[in-house]
C-alpha atoms as a PDB file:
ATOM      1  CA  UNK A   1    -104.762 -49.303  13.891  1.00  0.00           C
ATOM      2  CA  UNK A   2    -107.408 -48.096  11.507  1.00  0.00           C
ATOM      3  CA  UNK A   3    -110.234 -46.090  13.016  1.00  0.00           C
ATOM      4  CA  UNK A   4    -113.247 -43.719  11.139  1.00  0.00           C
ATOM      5  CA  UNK A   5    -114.177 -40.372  12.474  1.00  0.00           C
ATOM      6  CA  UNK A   6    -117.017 -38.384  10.725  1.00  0.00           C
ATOM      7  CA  UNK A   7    -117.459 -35.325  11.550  1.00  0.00           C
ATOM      8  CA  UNK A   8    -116.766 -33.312   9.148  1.00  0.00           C
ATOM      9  CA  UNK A   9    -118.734 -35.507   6.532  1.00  0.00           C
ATOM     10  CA  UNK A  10    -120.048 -32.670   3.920  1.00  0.00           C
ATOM     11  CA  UNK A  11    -117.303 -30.271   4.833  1.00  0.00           C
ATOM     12  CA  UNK A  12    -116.158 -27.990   1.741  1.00  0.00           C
ATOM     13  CA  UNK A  13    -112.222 -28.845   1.430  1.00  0.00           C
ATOM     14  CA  UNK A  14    -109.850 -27.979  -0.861  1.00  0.00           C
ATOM     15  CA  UNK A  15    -106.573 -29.603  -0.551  1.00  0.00           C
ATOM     16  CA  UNK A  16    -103.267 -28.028  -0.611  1.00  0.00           C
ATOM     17  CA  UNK A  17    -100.656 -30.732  -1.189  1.00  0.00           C
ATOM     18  CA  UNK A  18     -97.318 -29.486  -0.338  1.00  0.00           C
ATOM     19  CA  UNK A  19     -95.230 -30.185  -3.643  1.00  0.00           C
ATOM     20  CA  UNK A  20     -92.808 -32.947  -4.483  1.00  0.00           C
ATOM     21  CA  UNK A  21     -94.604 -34.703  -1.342  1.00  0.00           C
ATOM     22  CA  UNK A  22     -93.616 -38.103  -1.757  1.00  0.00           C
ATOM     23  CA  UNK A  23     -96.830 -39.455   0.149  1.00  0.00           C
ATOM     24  CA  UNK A  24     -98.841 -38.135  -2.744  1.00  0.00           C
ATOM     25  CA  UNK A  25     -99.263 -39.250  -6.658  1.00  0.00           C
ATOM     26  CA  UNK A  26    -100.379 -37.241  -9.841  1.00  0.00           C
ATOM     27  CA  UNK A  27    -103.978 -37.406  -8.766  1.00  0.00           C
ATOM     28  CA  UNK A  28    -103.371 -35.712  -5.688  1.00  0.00           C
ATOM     29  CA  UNK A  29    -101.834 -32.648  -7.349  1.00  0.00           C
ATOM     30  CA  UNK A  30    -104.523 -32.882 -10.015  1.00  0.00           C
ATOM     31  CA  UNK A  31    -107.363 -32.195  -7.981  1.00  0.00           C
ATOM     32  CA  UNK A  32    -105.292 -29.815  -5.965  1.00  0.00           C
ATOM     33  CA  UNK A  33    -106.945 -26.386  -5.705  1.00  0.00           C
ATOM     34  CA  UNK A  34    -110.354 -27.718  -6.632  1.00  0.00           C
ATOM     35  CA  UNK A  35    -113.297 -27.678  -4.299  1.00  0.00           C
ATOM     36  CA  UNK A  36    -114.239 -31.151  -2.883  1.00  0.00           C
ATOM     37  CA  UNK A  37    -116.367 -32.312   0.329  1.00  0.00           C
ATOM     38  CA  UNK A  38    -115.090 -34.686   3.300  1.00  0.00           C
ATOM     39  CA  UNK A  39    -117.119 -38.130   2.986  1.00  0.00           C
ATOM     40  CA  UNK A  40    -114.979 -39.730   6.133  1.00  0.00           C
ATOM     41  CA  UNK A  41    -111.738 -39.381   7.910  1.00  0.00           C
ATOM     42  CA  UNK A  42    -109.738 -42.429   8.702  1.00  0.00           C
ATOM     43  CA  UNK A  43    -107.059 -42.303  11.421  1.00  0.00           C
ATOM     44  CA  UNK A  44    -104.120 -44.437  10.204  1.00  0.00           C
ATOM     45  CA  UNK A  45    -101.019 -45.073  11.678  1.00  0.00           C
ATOM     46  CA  UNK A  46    -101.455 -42.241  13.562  1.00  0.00           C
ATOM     47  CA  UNK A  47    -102.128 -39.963  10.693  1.00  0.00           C
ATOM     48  CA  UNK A  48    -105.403 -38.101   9.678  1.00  0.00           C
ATOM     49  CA  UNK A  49    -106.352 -39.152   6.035  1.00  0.00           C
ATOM     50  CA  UNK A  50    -109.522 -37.184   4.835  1.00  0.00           C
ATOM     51  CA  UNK A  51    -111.754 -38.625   1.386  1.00  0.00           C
ATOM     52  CA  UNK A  52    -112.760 -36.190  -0.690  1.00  0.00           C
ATOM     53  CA  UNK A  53    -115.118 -36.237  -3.263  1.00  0.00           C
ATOM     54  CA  UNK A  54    -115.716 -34.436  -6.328  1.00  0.00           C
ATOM     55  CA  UNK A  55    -118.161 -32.890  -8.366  1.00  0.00           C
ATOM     56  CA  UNK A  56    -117.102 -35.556 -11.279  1.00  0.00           C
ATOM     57  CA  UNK A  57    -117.487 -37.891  -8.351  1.00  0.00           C
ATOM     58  CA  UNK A  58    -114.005 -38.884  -8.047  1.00  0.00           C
ATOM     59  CA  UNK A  59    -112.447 -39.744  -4.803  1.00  0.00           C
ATOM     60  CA  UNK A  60    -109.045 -38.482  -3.417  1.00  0.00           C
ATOM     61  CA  UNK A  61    -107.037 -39.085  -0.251  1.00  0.00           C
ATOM     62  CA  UNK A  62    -105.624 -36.287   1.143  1.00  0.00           C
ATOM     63  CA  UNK A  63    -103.929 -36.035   4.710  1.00  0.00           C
ATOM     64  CA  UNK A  64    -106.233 -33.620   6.860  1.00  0.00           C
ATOM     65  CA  UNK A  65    -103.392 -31.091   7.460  1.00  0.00           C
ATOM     66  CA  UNK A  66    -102.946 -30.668   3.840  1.00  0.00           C
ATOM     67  CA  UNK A  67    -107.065 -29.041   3.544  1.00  0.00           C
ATOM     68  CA  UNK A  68    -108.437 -25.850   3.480  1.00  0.00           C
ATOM     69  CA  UNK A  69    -111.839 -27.081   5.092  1.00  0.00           C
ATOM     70  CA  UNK A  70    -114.824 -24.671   5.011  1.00  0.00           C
ATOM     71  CA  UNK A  71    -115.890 -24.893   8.890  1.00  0.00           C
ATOM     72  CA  UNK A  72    -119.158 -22.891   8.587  1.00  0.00           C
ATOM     73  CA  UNK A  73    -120.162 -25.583   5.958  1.00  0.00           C
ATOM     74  CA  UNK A  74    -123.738 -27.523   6.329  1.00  0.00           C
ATOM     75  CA  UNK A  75    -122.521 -31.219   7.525  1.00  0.00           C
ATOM     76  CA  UNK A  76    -123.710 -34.196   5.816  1.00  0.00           C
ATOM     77  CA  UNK A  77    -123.031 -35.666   2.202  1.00  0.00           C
ATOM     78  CA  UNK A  78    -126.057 -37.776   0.225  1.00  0.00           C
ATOM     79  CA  UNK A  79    -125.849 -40.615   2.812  1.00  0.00           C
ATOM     80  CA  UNK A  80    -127.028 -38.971   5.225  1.00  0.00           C
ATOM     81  CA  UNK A  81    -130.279 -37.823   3.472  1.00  0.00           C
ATOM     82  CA  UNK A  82    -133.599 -39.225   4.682  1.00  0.00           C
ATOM     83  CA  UNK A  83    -135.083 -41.044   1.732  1.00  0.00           C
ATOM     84  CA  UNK A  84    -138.530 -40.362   2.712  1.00  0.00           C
ATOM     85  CA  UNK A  85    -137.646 -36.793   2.864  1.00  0.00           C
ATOM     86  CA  UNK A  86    -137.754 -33.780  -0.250  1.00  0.00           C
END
């Protein structure tokens, strides 16, 4: 079963692998600690897995336990923009 939820598209997040976590490669622990924002989060298996993107527009899977996300954040990434807006 694979199934989207979006709510916290545009949340700040900064994940927090726990180490030697076997569900995660070198990338996750690279960008571990740096500030990222939610673009989706897919439900899979019955696990939470959260995208987060970059400022050097990479993209990382994380599992949504394993994120410090930034609540009071304004929701929303790019995508969501009006293009007929400023």
């Amino acid at each position: 079963m694979h199934r989207h939820r979006t709510p916290l598209r545009g949340v700040k997040a900064v994940p927090r692998p726990k180490a030697g976590d076997p569900s995660y490669a070198a990338i996750n622990y690279a960008y571990a600690g740096r500030t990222g924002h939610v673009h989706e989060v897919v439900e899979i298996g019955g696990r939470s897995l959260a995208k987060v993107g970059f400022d050097d527009r990479k993209i990382v899977y994380y599992f949504l336990d394993d994120l410090e996300l930034d609540e009071r954040a304004e929701r929303g990434t790019f995508h969501d923009k009006d293009p007929g807006r400023a």
